[in-house]
Protein backbone atom coordinates (compact mmCIF):
# COMPACT_ATOMS: atom_id res chain seq x y z
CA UNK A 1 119.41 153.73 182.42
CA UNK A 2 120.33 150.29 183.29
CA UNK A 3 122.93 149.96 185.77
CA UNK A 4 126.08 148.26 184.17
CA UNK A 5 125.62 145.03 185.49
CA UNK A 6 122.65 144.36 184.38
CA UNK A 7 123.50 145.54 181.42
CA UNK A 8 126.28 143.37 180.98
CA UNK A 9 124.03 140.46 181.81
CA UNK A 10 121.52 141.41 179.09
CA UNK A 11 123.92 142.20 176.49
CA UNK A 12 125.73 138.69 177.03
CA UNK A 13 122.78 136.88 176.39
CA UNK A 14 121.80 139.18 173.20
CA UNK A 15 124.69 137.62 171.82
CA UNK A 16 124.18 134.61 172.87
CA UNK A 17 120.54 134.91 170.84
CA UNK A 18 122.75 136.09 168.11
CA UNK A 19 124.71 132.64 168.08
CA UNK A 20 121.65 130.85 167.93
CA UNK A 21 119.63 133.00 165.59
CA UNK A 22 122.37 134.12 162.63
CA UNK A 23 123.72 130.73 161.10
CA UNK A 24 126.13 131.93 158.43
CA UNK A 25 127.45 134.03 160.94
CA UNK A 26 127.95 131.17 163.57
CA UNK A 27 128.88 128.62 161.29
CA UNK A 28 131.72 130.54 160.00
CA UNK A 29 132.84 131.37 163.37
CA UNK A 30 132.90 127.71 164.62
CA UNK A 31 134.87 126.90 160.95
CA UNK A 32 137.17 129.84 161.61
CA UNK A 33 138.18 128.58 165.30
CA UNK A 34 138.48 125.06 164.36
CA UNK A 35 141.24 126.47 161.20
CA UNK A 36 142.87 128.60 164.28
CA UNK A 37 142.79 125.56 166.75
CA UNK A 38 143.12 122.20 164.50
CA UNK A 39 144.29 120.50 167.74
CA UNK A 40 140.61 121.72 169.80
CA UNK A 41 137.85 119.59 170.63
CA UNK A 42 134.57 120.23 168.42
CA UNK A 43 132.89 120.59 171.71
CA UNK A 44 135.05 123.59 172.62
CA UNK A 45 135.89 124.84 169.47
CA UNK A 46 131.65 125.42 169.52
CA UNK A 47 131.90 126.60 173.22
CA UNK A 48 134.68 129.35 172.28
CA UNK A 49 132.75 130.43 168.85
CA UNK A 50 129.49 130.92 171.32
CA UNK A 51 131.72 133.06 173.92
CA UNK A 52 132.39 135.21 171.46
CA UNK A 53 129.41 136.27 170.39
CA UNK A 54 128.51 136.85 174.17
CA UNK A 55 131.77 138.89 174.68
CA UNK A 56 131.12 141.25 171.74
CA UNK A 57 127.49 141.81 173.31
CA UNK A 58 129.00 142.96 177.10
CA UNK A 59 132.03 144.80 174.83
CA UNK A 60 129.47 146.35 172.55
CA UNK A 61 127.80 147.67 175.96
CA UNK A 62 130.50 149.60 176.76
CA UNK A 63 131.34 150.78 173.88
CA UNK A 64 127.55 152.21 173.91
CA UNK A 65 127.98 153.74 177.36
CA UNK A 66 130.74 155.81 175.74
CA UNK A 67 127.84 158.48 174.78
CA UNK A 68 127.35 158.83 178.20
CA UNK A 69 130.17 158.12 180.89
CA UNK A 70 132.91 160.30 182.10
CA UNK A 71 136.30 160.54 181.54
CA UNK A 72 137.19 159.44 185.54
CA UNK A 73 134.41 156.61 184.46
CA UNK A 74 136.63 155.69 181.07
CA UNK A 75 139.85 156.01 183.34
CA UNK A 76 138.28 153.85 185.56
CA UNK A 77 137.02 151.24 183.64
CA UNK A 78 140.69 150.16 182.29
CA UNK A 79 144.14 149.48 183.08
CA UNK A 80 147.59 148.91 181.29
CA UNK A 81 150.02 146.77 181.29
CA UNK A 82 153.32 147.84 179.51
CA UNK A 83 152.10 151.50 179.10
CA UNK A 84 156.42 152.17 179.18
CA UNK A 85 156.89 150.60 175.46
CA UNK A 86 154.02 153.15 174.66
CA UNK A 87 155.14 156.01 176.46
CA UNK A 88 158.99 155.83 175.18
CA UNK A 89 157.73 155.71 170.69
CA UNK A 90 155.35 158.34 171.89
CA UNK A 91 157.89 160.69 173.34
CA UNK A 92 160.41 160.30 170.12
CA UNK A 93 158.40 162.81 168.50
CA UNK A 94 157.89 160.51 165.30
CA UNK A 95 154.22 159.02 165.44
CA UNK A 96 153.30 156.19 166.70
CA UNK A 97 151.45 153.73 165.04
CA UNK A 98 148.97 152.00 167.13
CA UNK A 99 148.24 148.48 166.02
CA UNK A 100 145.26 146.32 167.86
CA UNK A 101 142.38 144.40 165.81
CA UNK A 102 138.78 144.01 166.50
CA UNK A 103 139.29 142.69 170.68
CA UNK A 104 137.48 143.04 173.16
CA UNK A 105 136.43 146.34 173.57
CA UNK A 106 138.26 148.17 170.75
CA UNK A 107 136.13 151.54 170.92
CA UNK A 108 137.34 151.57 175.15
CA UNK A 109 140.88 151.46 174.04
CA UNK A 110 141.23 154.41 171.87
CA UNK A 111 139.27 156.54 174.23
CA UNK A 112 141.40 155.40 177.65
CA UNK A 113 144.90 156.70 175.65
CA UNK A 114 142.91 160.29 174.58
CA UNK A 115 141.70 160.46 178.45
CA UNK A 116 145.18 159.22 179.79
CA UNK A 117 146.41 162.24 177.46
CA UNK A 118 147.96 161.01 174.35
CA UNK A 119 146.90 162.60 171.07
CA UNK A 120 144.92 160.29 169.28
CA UNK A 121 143.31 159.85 165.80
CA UNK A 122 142.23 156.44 164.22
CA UNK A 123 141.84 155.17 160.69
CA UNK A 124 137.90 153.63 160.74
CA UNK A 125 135.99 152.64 157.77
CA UNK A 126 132.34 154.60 157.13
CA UNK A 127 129.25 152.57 158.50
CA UNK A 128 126.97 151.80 155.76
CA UNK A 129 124.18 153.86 157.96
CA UNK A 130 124.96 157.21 158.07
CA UNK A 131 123.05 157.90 160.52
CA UNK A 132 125.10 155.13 162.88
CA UNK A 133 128.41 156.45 161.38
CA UNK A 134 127.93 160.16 162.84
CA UNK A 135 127.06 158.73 166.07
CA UNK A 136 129.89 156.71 166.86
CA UNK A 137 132.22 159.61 165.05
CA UNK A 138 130.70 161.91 167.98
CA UNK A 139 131.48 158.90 170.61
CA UNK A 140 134.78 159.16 169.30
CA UNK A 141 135.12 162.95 169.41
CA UNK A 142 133.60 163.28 172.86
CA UNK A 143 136.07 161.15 174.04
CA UNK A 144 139.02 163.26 172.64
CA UNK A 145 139.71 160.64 169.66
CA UNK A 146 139.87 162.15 165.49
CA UNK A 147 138.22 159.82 162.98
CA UNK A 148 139.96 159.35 159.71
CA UNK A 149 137.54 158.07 157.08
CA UNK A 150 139.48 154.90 155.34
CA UNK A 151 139.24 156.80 151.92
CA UNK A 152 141.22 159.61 153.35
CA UNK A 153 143.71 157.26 155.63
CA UNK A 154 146.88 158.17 153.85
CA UNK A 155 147.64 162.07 153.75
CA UNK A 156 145.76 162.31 156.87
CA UNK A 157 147.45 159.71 158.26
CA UNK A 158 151.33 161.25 157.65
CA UNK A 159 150.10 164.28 159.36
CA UNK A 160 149.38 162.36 162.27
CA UNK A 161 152.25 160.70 162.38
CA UNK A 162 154.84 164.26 161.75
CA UNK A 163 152.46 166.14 164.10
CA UNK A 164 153.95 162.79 166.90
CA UNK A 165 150.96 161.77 167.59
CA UNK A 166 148.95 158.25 167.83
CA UNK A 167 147.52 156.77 164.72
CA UNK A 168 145.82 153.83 165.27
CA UNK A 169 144.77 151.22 163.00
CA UNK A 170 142.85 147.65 163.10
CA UNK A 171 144.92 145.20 160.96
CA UNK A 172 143.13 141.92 161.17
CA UNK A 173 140.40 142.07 158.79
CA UNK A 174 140.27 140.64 155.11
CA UNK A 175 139.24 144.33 153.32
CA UNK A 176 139.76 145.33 149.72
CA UNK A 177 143.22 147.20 149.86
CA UNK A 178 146.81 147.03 149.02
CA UNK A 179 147.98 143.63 150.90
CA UNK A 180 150.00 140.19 151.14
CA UNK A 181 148.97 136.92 152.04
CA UNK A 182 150.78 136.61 155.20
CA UNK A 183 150.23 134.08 157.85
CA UNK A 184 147.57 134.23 160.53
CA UNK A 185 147.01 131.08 163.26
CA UNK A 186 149.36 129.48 160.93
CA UNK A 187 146.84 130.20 157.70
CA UNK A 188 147.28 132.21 154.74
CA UNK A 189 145.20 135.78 155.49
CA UNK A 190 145.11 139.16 153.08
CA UNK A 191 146.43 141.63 155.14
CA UNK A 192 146.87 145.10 154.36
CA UNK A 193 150.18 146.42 154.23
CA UNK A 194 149.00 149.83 155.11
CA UNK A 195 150.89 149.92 158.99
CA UNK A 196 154.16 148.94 157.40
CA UNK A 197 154.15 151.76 154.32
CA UNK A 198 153.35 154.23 157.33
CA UNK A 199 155.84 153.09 159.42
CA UNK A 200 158.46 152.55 157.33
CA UNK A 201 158.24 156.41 155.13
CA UNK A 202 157.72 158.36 158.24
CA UNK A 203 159.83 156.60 160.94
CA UNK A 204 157.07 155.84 163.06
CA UNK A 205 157.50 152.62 165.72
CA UNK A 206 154.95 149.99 165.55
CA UNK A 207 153.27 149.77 169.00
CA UNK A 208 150.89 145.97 169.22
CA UNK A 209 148.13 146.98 172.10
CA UNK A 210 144.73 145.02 173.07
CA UNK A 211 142.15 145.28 175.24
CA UNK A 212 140.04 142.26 176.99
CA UNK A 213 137.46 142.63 178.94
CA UNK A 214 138.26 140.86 182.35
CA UNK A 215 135.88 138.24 184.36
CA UNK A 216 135.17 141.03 187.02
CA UNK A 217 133.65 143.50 184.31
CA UNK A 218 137.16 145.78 183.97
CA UNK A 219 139.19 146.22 180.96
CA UNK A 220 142.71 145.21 180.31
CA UNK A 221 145.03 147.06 178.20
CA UNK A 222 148.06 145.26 177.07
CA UNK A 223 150.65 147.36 175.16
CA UNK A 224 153.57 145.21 173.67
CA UNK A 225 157.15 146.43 172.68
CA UNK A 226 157.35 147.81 169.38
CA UNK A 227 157.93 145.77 166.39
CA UNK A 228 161.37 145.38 164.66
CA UNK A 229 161.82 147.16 161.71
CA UNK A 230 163.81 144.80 158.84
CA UNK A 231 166.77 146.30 157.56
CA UNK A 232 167.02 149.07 155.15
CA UNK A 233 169.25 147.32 152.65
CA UNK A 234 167.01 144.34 151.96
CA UNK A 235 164.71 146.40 149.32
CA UNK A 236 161.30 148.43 150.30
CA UNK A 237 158.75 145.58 149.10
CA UNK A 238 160.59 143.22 151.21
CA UNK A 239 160.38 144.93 154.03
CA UNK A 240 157.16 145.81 153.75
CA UNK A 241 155.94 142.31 153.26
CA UNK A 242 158.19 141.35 156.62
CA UNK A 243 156.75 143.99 158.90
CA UNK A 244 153.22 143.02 157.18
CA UNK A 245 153.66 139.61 158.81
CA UNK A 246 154.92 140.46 161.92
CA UNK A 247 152.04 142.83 162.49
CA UNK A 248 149.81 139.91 161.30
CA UNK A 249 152.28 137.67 163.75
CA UNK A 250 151.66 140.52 166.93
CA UNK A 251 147.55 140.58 166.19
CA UNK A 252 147.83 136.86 166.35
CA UNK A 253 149.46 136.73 169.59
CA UNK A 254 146.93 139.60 171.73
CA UNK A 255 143.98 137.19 170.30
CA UNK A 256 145.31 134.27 171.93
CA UNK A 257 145.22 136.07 174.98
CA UNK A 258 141.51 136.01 175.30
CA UNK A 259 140.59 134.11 172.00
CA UNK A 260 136.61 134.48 172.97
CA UNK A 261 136.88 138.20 172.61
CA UNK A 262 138.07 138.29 168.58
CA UNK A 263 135.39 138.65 166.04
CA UNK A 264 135.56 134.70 164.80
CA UNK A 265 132.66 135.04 162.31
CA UNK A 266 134.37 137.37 160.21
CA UNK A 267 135.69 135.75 156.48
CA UNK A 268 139.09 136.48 157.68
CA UNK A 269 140.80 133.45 155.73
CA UNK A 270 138.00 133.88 152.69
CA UNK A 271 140.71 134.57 149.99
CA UNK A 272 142.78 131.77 151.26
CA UNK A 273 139.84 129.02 151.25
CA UNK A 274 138.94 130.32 147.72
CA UNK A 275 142.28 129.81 146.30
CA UNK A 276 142.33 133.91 145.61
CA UNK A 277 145.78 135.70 145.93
């Protein structure tokens, strides 16, 4: 019911209570900037840990209105930059694998490629309420995007990917899978090697993509070339490993674009810090 600016205004400072109210949460965050940024001022390091948590409140409004707002409202909304490196994997016919992290307005981006017309399905893990969970899988749906439960990621996965279609996964989180330590801002980080296995057994390119939310209330869409794929005669788990850390490297590189719109208070580094493999 709110009109969007408003809303924007509201959600912003909901997350700037957050900073203020949740202390492991924002004391990680400022620890996990000042590991990205060594070189930062504690002043700023604490400014850009607090603009965070105000972008994910006006992203997590969006993401909200995507029960209710139209497709000419979602086309609307965003715009892309390097849509051509997208366009080109996409029309090979071999899957392309769509890799962003948790920026800006993640939910936004996968719905603006099913509106724009690409076949789209993405790899998300369950919400712990199930309730929540078949919500945001309806968001998803309404918008023309297929959920693939992690648990199920892999033979569902290939089928995207032969069918030529858009599989998109989030790559910058520390979960409990297959992965290498692999640098991140410079810092050891688990990451899962999932993207590279996919890519490298069914041919599919690589695509890096973000999406920030601009100072004007828009979206941004930022599709980069796709990766390079290491050479075939330097063995599989080398090459996995490789195109593991260049994912890692391409994440790395959309964050810094708009570093207040990553989700800093994750334990992204928490394997590293504990001297865990």
């Amino acid at each position: 019911m709110l009109p969007r600016r408003v809303g924007l205004k509201l959600f912003s400072a909901l997350g700037h209570f957050a900073f203020s109210a949740y202390r492991k949460e924002r004391d990680r965050a400022v620890s996990n900037v000042s590991l990205a940024f060594p070189e930062i001022d504690p002043l700023i390091v604490r400014a850009l840990a607090r603009g965070s948590f105000k972008s994910l409140g006006r992203n997590a409004l969006d993401a909200i209105r995507l029960a209710f707002i139209s497709r000419e409202e979602v086309l609307g909304l965003c715009t892309i930059s390097g849509e051509d490196h997208l366009r080109q994997s996409y029309e090979r016919g071999r899957g392309v694998i769509a890799l962003t992290g948790h920026i800006g307005c993640w939910e936004l981006l996968g719905a603006r490629l099913s509106r724009k017309g690409y076949k789209v399905s993405v790899i998300a893990r369950d919400l712990h309420d199930g309730r929540l969970n078949d919500i945001l899988v309806r968001i998803r749906r309404r918008h023309g995007t297929v959920s693939i439960p992690r648990g199920a990621s892999a033979v569902a996965g290939y089928k995207v990917l032969k069918k030529g279609e858009i599989l998109g996964m989030l790559l910058d989180q520390d979960i409990d899978v297959d992965g290498v330590m692999v640098p991140f801002f410079g810092v050891p980080a688990h990451t899962a090697r999932g993207a590279a296995l996919f890519a490298l057994r069914s041919g599919a390119d690589i695509v890096p993509m973000a999406i920030h939310m601009r100072p004007d209330g828009s979206h941004g869409i930022t599709v980069r070339p796709p990766l390079e794929i290491p050479p075939e005669d330097l063995g599989e788990e080398w090459r996995i490993d490789e195109l593991t850390a260049s994912c890692s490297k391409a994440i790395e590189e959309l964050i810094r674009i708009y570093p207040q719109q990553w989700v800093w208070f994750h334990d992204r580094w928490k394997r590293h810090l504990e001297g865990r493999p």
